[in-house]
Protein backbone atom coordinates (compact mmCIF):
# COMPACT_ATOMS: atom_id res chain seq x y z
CA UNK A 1 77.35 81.43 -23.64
CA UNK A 2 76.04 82.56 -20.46
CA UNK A 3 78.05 85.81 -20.49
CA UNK A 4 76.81 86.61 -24.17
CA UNK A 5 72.81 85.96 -22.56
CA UNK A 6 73.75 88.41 -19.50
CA UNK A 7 74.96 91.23 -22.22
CA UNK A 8 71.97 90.48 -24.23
CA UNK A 9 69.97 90.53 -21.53
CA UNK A 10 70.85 94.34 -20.49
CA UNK A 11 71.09 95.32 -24.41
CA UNK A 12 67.90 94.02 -24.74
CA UNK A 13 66.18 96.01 -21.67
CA UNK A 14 68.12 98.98 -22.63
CA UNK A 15 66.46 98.90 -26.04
CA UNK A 16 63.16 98.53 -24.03
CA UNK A 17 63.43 101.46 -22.26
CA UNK A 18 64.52 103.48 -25.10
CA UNK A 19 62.03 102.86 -27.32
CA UNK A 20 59.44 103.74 -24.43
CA UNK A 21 61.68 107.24 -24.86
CA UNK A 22 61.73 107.65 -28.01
CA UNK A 23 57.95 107.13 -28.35
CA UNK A 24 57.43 109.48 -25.03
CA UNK A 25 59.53 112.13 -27.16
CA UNK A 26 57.61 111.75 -30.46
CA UNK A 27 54.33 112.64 -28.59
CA UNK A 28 55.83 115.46 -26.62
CA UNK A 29 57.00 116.78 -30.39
CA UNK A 30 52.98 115.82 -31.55
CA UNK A 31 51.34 117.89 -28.59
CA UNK A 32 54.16 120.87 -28.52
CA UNK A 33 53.44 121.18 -32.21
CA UNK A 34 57.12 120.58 -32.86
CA UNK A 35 56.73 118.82 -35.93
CA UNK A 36 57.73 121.31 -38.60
CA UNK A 37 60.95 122.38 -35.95
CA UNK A 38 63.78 121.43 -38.32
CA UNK A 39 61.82 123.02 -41.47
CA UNK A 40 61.45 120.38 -43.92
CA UNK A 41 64.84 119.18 -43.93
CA UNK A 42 66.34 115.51 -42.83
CA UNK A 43 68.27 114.33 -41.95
CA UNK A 44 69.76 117.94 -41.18
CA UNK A 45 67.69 120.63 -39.61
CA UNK A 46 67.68 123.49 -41.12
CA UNK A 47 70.72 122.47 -44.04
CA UNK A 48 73.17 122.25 -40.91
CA UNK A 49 73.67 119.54 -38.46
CA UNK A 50 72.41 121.25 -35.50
CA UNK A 51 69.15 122.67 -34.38
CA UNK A 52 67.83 126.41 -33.67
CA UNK A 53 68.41 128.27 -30.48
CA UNK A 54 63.97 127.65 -30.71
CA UNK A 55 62.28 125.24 -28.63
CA UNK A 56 60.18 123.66 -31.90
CA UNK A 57 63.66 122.99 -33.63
CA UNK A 58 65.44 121.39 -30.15
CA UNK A 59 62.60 119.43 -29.70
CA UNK A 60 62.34 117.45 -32.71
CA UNK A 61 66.00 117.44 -32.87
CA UNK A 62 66.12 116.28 -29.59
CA UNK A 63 63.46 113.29 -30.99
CA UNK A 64 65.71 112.54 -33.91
CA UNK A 65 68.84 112.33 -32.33
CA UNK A 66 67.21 109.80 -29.41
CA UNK A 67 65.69 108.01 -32.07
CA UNK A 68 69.33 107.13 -33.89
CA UNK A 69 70.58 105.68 -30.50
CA UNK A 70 67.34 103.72 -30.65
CA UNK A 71 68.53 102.41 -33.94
CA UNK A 72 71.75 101.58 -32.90
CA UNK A 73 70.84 99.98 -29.60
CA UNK A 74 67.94 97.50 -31.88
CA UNK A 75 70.86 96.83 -34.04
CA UNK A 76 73.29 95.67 -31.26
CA UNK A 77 70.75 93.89 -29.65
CA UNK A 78 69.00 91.95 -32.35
CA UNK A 79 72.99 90.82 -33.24
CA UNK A 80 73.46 89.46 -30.00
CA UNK A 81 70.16 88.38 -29.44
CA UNK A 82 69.63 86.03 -32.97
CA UNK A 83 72.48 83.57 -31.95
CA UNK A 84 70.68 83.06 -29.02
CA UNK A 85 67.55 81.81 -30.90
CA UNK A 86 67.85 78.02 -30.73
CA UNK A 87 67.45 78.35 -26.94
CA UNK A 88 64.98 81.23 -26.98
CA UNK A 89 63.17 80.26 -30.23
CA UNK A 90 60.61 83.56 -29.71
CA UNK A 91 63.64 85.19 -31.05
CA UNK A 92 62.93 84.39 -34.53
CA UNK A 93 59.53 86.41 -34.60
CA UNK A 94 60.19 89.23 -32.18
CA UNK A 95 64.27 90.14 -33.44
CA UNK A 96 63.36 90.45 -37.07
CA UNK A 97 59.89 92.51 -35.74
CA UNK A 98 61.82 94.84 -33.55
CA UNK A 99 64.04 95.53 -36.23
CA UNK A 100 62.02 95.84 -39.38
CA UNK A 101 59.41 98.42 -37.02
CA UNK A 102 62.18 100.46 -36.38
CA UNK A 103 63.17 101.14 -39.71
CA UNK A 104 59.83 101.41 -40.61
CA UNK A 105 58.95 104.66 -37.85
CA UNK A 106 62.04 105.70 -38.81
CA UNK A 107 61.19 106.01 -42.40
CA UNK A 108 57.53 107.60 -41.68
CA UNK A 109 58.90 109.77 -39.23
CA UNK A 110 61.06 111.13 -42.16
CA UNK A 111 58.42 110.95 -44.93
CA UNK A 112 56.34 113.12 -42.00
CA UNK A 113 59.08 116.18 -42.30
CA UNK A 114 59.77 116.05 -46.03
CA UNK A 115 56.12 115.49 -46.99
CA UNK A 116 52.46 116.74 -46.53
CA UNK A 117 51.35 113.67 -44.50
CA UNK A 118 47.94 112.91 -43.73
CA UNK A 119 46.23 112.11 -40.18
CA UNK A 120 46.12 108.47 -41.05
CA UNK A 121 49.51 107.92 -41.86
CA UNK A 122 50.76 109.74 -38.45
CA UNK A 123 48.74 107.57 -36.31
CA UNK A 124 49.70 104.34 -37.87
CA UNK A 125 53.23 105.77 -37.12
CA UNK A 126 52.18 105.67 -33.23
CA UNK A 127 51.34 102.39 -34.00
CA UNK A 128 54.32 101.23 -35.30
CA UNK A 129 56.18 102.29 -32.27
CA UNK A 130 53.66 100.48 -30.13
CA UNK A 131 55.11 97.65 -31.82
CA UNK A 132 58.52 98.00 -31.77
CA UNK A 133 58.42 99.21 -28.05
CA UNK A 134 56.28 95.63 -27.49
CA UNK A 135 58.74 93.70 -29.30
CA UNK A 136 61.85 94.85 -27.50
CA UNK A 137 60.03 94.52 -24.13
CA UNK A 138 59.05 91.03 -24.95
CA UNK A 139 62.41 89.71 -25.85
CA UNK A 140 63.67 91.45 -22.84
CA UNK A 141 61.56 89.53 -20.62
CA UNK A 142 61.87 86.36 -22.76
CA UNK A 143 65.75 86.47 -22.30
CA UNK A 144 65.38 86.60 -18.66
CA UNK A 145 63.57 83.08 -18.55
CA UNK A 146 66.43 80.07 -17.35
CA UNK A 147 65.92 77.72 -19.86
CA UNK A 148 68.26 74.71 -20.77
CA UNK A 149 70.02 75.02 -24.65
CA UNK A 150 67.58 72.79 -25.78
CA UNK A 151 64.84 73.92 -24.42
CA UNK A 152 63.72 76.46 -27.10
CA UNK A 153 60.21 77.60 -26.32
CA UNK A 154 59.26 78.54 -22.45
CA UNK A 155 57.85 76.11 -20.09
CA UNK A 156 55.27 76.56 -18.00
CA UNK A 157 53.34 74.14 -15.46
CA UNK A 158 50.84 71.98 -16.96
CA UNK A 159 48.48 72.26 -14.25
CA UNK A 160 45.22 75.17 -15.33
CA UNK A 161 41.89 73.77 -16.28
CA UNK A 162 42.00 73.82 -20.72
CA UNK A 163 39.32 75.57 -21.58
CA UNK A 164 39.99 78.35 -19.25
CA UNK A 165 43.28 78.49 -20.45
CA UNK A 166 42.21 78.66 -24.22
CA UNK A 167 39.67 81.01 -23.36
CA UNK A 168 42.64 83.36 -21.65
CA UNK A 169 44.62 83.12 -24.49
CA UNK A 170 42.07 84.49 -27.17
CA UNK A 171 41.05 87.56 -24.72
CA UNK A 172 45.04 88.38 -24.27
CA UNK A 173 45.72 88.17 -28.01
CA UNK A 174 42.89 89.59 -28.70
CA UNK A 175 42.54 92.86 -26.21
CA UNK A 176 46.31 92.89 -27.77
CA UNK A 177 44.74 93.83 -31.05
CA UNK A 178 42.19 95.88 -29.60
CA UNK A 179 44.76 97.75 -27.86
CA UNK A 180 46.18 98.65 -31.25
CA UNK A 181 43.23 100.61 -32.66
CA UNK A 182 42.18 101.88 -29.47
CA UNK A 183 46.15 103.04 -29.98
CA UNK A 184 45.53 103.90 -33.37
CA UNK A 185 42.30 106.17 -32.84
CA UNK A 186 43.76 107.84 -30.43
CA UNK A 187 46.70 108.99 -32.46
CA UNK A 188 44.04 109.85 -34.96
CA UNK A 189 42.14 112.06 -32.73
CA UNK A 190 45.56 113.50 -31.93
CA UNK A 191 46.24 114.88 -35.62
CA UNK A 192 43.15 115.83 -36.27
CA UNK A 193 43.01 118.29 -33.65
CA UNK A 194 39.88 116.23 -32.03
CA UNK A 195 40.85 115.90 -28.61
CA UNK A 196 39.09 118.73 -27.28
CA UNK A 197 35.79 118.63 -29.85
CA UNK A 198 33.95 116.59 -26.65
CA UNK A 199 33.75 119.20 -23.95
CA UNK A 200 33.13 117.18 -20.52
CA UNK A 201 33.58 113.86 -19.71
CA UNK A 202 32.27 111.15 -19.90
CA UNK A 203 29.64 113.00 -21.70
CA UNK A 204 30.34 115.35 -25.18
CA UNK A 205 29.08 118.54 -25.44
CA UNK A 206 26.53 117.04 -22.48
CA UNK A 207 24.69 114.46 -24.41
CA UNK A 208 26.08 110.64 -23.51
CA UNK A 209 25.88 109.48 -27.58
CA UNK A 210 26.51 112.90 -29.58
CA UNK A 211 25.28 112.50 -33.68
CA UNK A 212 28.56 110.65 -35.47
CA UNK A 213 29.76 113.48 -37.68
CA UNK A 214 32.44 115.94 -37.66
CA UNK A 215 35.32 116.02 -35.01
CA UNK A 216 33.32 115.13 -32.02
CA UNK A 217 32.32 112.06 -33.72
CA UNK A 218 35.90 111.17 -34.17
CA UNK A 219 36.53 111.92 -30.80
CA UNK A 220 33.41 110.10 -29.40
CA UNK A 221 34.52 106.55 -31.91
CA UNK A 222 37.46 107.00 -29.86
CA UNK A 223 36.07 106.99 -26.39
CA UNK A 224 33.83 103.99 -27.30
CA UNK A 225 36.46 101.70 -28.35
CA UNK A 226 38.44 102.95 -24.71
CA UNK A 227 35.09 101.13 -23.35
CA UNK A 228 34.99 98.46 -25.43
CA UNK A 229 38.84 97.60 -24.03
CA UNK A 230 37.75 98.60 -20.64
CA UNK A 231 35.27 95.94 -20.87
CA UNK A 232 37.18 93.35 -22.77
CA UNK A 233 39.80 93.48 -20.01
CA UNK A 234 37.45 92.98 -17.83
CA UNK A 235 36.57 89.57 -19.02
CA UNK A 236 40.45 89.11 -18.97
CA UNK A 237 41.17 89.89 -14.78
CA UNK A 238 37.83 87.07 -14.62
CA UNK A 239 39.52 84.77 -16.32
CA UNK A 240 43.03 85.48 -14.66
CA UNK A 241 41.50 85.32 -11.43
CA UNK A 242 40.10 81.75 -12.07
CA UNK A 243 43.70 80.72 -13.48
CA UNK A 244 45.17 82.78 -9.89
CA UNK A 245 46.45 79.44 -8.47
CA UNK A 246 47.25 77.54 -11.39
CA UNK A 247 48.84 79.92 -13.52
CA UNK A 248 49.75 82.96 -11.00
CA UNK A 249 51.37 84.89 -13.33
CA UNK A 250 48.85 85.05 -16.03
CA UNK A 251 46.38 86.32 -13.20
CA UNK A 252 49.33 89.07 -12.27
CA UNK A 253 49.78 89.89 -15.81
CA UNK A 254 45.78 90.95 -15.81
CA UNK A 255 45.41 92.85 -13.09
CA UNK A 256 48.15 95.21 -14.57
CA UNK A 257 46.40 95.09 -17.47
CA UNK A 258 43.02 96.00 -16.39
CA UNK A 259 45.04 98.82 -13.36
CA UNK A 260 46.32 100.58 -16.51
CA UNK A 261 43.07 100.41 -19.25
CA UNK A 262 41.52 102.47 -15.78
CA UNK A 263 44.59 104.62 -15.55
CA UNK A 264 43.88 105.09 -19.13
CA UNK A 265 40.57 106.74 -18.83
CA UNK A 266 41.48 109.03 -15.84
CA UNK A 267 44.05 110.21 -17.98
CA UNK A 268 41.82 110.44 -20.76
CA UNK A 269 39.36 112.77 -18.31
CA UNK A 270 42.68 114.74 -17.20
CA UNK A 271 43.61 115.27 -20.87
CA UNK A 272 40.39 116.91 -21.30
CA UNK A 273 39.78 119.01 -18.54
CA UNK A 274 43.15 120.57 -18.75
CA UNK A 275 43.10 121.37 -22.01
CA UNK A 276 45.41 118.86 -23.13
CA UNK A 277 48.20 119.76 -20.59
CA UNK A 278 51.52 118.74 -22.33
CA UNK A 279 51.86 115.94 -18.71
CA UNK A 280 48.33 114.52 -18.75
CA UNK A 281 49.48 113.98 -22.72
CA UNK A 282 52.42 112.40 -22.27
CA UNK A 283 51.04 110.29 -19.23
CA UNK A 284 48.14 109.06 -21.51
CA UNK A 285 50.42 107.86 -24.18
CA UNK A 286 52.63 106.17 -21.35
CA UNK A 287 49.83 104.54 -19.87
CA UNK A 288 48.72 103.29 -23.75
CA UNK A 289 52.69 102.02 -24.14
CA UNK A 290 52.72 99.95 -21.05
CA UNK A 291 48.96 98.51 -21.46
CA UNK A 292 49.93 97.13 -24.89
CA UNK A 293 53.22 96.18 -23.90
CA UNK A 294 51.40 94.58 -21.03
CA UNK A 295 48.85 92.41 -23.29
CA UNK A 296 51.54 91.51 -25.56
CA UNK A 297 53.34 89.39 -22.30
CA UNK A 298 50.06 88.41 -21.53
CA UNK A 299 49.47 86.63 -24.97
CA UNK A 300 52.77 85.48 -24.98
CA UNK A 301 52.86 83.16 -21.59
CA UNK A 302 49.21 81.80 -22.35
CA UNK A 303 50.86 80.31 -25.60
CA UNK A 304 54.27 79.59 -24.20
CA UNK A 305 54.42 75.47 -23.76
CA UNK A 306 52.95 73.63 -21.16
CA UNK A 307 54.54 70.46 -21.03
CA UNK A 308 58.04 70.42 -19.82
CA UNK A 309 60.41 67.74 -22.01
CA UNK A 310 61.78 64.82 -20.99
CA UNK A 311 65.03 65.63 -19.00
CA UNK A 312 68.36 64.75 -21.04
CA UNK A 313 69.07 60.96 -21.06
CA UNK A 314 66.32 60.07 -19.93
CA UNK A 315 65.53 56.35 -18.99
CA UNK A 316 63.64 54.57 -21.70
CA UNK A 317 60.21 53.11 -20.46
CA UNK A 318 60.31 49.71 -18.97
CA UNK A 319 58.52 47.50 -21.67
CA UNK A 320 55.97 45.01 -20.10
């Protein structure tokens, strides 16, 4: 058993990391303009099995053929992983997530090159990878708890103040979800050719709340919700800093959190003034990966148990 956990345990980190690839890639294909590289075939490009001598067609070719390892590595690893689930009981949720996401980007990504596809649908296909990428990084980190066979759920000590607590958990799970349409309108902005509709920063066009309409209006939605996360997390490192001695790793978990939601907006600024640069891009939607991955581990050991169980065989109570 312990050998099948260490195997599943690198499978499972592997996937992890090649998810955060694979959704790297698919915004290097967005801002390249790589989309259409393989014409409007799949899963061929081009009616044959290899790309172009063009960089559109080895791009996206390049994205397809690191997405089918992907799909192989979340298969392997959700088949090793779901025997494992009476003593990590987290993998009943995040396997079957990890593995019905992947299909499902998979799927858009194709319905993207065979079909028209509309703004909407692309960036709830960034979405979708934010998910599987979260999921796989989760269980990673979940099968790299020690926990007894019958432990199921993780443990953790039952020593932070409640209310604090509670109040830690419904920022985490909720900046999680916050994350996701700050995720999402981004990815909008993205395919609807918004990005650069706000000249300046953090200004647009030089006035600090533009009229809503049009493109900058998109792009200024966007920029608001990046402060509305900015701030949320903010409320999140407070709280993590009162639960510092407690619950040390929940205050750890925040300060990355709120480190990368300001990484986020320098990005953001760099992405701007350089003309969306194809490595301010691609460092932006890293920094948007690992901040929702981030939350996700976050909301996840804030909920974990707090009472550890009786140990095995445990003496009955003495009865008076």
């Amino acid at each position: 058993m312990e050998k099948r956990i260490r195997i599943t345990r690198r499978f499972a980190m592997a996937t992890a990391i090649g998810m955060l690839i694979v959704l790297l890639m698919g915004a290097r294909v967005t801002s390249t303009g790589s989309g259409e590289g393989c014409g409007k075939d799949w899963p061929l490009c081009h009616g044959t099995w290899l790309p172009q001598d063009t960089f559109e067609s080895i791009t996206e070719y390049s994205h397809r053929l690191v997405t089918g390892i992907e799909g192989m590595l979340v298969v392997a690893t959700s088949i090793l992983a779901w025997p494992l689930r009476h003593r990590y009981k987290e993998t009943l949720i995040l396997v079957p997530l990890m593995a019905g996401t992947i299909v499902l980007q998979s799927l858009m990504g194709a319905a993207a090159v065979k079909w028209p596809t509309s703004p909407e649908i692309m960036a709830t296909h960034f979405g979708i990878s934010l998910i599987c990428l979260a999921s796989a990084a989760v269980l990673s980190n979940v099968l790299h708890e020690d926990r007894d066979e019958d432990q199921g759920w993780s443990i953790a000590p039952d020593t932070a103040n409640p209310s604090t607590l509670n109040q830690f958990k419904w920022i985490a799970l909720s900046g999680a979800v916050l994350a996701i349409v700050v995720a999402y309108s981004g990815a909008y902005v993205r395919h609807k050719g918004a990005e650069l509709a706000c000249t300046g920063w953090p200004t647009c066009n030089g006035k600090l709340i533009p009229e809503f309409g049009g493109l900058h209006g998109i792009h200024t939605i966007h920029r608001l919700l990046a402060l509305a996360i900015s701030l949320w997390l903010l409320a999140l490192l407070w709280k993590g800093y009162t639960l510092r001695t407690s619950r040390p790793e929940l205050f750890k978990m925040s300060v990355i959190a709120f480190g990368f939601v300001i990484m986020q907006s320098i990005f953001g600024k760099i992405v701007v003034d350089t003309g969306l640069a194809l490595m301010a891009t691609l460092a932006h939607a890293f920094g948007m990966s690992v901040l929702f991955v981030t939350l996700c581990e976050a909301t996840r050991l804030s909920w974990r148990a707090t009472s550890a169980p009786l140990p095995r065989h445990a003496p009955l109570p003495a009865v008076a």
